[in-house]
N, C-alpha and C. Protein backbone atom coordinates (compact mmCIF):
# COMPACT_ATOMS: atom_id res chain seq x y z
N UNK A 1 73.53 50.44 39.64
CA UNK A 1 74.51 50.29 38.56
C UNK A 1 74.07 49.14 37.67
N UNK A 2 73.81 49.58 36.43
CA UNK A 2 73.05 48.46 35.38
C UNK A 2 74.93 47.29 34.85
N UNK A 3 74.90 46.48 34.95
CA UNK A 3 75.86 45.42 34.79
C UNK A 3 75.44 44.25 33.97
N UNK A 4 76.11 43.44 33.53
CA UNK A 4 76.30 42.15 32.38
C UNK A 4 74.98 41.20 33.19
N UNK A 5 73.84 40.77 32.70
CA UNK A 5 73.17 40.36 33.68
C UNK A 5 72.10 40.55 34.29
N UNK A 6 72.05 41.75 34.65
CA UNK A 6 71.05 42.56 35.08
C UNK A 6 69.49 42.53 34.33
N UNK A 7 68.76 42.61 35.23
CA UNK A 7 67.08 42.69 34.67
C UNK A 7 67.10 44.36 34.80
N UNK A 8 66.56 44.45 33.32
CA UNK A 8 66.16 46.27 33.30
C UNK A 8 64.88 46.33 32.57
N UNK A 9 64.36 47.36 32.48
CA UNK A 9 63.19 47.69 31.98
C UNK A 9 63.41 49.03 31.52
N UNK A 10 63.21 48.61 30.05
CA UNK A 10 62.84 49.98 28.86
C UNK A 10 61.67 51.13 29.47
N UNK A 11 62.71 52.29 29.31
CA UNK A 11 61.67 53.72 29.44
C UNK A 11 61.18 54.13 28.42
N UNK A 12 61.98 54.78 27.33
CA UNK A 12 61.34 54.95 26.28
C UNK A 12 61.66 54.19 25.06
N UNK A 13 60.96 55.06 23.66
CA UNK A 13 61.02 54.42 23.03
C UNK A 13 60.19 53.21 22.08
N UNK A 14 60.52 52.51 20.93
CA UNK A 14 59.52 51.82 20.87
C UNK A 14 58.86 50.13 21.59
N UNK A 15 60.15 49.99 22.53
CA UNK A 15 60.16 48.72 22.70
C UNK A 15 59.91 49.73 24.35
N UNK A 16 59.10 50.71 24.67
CA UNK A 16 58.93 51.00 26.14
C UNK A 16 58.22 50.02 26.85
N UNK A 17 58.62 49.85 28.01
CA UNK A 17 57.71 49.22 29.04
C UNK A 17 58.23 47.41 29.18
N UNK A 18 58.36 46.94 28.03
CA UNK A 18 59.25 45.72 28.28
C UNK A 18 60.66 45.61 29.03
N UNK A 19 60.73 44.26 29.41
CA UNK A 19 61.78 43.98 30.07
C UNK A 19 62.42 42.56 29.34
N UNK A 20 64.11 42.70 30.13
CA UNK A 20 65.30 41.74 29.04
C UNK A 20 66.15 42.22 30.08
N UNK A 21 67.57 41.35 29.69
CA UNK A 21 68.23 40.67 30.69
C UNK A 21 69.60 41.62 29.65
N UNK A 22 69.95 41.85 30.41
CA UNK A 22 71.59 43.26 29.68
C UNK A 22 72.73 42.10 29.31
N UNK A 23 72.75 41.76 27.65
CA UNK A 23 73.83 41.03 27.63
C UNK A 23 75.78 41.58 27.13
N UNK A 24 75.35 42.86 27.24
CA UNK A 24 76.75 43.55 26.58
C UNK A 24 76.72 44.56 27.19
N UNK A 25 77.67 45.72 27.77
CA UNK A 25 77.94 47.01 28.05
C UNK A 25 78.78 47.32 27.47
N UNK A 26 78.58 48.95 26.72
CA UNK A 26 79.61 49.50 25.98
C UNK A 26 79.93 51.24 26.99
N UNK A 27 80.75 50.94 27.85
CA UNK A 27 80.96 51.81 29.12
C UNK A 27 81.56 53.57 28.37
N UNK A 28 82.15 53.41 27.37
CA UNK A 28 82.78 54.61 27.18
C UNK A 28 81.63 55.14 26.29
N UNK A 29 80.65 54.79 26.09
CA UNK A 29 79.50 55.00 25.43
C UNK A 29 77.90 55.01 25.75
N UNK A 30 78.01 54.71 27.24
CA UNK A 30 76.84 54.33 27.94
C UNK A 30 76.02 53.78 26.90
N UNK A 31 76.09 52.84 26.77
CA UNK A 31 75.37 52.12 25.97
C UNK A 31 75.02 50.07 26.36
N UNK A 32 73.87 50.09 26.34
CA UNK A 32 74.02 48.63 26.76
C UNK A 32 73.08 47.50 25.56
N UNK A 33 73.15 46.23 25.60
CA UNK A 33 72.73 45.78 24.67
C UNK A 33 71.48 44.51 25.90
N UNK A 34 70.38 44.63 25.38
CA UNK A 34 69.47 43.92 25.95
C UNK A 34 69.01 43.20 25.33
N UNK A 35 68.65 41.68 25.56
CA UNK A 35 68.44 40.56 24.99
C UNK A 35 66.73 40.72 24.37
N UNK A 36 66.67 40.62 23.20
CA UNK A 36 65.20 40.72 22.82
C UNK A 36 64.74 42.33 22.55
N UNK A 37 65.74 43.17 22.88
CA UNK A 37 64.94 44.51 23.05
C UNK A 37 66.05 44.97 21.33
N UNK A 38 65.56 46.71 20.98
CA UNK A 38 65.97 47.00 19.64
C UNK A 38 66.52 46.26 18.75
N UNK A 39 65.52 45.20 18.22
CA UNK A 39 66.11 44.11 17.08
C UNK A 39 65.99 44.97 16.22
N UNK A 40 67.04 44.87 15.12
CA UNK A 40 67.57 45.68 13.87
C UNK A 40 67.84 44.43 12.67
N UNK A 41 67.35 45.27 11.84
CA UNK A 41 67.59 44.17 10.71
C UNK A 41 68.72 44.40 10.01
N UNK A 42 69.51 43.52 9.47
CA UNK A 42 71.02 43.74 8.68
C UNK A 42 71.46 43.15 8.08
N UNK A 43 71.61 43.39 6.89
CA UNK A 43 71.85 42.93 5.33
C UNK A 43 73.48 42.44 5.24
N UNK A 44 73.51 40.97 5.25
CA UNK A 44 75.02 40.63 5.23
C UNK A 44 75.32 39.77 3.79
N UNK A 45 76.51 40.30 3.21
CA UNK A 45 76.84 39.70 2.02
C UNK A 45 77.15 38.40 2.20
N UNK A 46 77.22 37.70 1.01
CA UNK A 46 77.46 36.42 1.07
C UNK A 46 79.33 36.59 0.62
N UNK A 47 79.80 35.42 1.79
CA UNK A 47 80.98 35.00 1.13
C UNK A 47 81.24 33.55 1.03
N UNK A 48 82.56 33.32 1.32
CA UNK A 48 82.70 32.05 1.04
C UNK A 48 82.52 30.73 2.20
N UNK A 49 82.99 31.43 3.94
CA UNK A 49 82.58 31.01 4.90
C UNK A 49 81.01 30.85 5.20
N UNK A 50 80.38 32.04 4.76
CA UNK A 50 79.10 32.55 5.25
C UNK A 50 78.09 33.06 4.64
N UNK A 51 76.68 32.21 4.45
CA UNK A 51 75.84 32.25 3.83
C UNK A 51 75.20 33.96 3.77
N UNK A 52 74.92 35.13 2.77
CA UNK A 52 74.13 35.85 2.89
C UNK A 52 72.88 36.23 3.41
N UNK A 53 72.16 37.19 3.64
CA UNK A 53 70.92 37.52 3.64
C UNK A 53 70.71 38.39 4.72
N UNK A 54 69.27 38.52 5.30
CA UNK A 54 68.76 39.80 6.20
C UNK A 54 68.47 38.77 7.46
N UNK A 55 69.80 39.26 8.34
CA UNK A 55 69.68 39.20 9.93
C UNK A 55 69.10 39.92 10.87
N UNK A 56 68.44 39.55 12.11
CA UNK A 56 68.37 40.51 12.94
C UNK A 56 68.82 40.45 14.21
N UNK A 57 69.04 41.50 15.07
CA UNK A 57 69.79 41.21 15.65
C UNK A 57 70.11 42.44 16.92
N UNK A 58 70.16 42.18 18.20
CA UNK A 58 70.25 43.15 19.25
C UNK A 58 71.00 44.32 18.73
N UNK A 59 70.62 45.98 18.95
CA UNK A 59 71.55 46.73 18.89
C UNK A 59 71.50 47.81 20.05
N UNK A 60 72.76 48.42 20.60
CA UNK A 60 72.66 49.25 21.61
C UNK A 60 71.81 50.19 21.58
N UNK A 61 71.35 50.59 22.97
CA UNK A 61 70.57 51.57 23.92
C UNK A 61 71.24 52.41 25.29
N UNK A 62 70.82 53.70 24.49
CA UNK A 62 71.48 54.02 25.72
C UNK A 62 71.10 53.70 27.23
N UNK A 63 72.05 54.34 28.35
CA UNK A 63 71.54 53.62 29.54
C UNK A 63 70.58 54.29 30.18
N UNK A 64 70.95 55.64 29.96
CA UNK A 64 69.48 56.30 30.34
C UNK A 64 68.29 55.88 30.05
N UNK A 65 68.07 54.94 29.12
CA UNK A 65 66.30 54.65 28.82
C UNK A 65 66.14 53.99 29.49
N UNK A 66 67.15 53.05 30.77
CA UNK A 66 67.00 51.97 31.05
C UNK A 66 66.27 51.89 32.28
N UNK A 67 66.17 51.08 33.00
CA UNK A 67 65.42 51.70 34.80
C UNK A 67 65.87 49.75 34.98
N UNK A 68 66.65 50.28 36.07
CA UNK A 68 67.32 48.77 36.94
C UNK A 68 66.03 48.03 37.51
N UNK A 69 65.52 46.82 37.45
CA UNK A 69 64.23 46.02 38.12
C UNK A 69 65.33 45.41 39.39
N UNK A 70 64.63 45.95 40.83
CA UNK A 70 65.27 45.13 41.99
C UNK A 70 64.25 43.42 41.89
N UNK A 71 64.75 42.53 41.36
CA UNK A 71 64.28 41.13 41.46
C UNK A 71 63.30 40.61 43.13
N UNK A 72 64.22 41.08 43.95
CA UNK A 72 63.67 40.75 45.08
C UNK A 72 62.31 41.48 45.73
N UNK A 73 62.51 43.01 44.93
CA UNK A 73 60.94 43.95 45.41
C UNK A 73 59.86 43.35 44.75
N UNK A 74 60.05 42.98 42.97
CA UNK A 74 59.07 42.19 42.43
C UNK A 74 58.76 41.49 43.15
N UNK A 75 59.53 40.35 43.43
CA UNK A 75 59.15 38.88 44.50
C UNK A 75 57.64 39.52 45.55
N UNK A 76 58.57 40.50 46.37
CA UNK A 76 57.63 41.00 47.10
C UNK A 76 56.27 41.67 47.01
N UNK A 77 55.82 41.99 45.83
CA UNK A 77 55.30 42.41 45.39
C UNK A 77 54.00 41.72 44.98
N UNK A 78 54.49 40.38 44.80
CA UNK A 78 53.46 39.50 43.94
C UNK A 78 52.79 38.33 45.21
N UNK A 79 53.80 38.35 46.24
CA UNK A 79 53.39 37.92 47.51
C UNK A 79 52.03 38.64 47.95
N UNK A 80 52.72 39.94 48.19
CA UNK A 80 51.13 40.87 48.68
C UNK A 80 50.45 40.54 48.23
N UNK A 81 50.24 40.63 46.48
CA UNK A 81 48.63 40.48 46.17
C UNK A 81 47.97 39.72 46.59
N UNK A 82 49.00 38.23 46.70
CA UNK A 82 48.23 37.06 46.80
C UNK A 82 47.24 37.07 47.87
């Protein structure tokens, strides 16, 4: 179960094969938001609080692209080679 937190790793897509840490879930939408992964660029007007211009900025993925990393098999993993 991918949760707030979680280490996952991108299946497809253009950001495939990297990994990021799940900082948002949108549950009625399977959708999750991963730190560093589908940055989107977005054009915000200027007002009077808040300066204009082109942000970028995490946007959802579904969860299916996702694949859960068990932290502790890595660990194990990097032991062996040694």
């Amino acid at each position: 179960m991918i949760k707030k937190g979680s280490k996952v790793k991108i299946l497809t897509g253009r950001d495939k094969k990297k990994e990021g840490e799940v900082i948002e879930i949108d549950r009625p939408n399977n959708r999750a938001k991963v730190q560093g992964i589908n940055i989107v660029k977005k054009h915000v007007k200027t007002t009077k609080e808040k300066k204009g211009g082109i942000i970028s900025k995490e946007s959802f993925i579904h969860i299916s692209n996702l694949a859960l990393i068990d932290v502790k098999e890595k660990i194990k993993k990097t032991e062996a080679k040694k």
